[in-house]
Protein backbone atom coordinates (compact mmCIF):
# COMPACT_ATOMS: atom_id res chain seq x y z
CA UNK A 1 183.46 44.61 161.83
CA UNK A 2 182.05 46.20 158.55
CA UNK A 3 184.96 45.31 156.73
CA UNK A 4 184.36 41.49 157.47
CA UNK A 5 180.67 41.81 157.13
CA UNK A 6 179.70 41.30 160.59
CA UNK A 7 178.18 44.36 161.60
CA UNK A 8 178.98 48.24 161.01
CA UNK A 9 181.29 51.04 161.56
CA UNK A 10 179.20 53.18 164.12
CA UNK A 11 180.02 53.52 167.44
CA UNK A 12 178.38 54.37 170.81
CA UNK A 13 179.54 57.33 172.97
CA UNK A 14 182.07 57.94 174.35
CA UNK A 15 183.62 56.47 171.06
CA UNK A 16 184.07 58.56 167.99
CA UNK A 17 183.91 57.49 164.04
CA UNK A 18 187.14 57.53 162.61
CA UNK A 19 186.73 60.37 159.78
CA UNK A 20 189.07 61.58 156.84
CA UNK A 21 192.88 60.60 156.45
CA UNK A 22 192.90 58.43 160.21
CA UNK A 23 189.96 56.69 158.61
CA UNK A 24 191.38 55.73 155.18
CA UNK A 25 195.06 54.52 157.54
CA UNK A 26 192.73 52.26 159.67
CA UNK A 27 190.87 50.60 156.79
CA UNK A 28 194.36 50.10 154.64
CA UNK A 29 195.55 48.48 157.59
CA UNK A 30 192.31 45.80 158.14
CA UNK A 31 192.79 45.50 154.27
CA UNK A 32 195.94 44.39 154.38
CA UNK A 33 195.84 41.97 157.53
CA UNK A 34 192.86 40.24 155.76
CA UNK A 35 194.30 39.99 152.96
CA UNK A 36 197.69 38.54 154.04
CA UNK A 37 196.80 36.52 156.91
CA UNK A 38 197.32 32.37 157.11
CA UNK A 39 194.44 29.82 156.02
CA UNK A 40 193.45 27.59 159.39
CA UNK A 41 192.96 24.73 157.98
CA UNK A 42 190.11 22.94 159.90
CA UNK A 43 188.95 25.99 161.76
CA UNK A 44 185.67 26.50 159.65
């Protein structure tokens, strides 16, 4: 949600932060889906 400006990375228990190298995967990953996915034209 941080990533997209709608809010932040923390979590509530039971959940945990992702932290280090499983971190840096997860956020490459959002990157690149934002970055590569289709305009809806119409949508808002």
């Amino acid at each position: 949600q941080q990533e997209v400006g709608m809010g932040s990375e923390r979590v509530r228990p039971p959940r945990l932060e992702l932290v280090g190298e499983e971190r840096d995967r997860a956020l490459a990953i959002i990157r690149e889906a934002l970055s590569t996915r289709p305009e809806l034209a119409g949508l808002g």
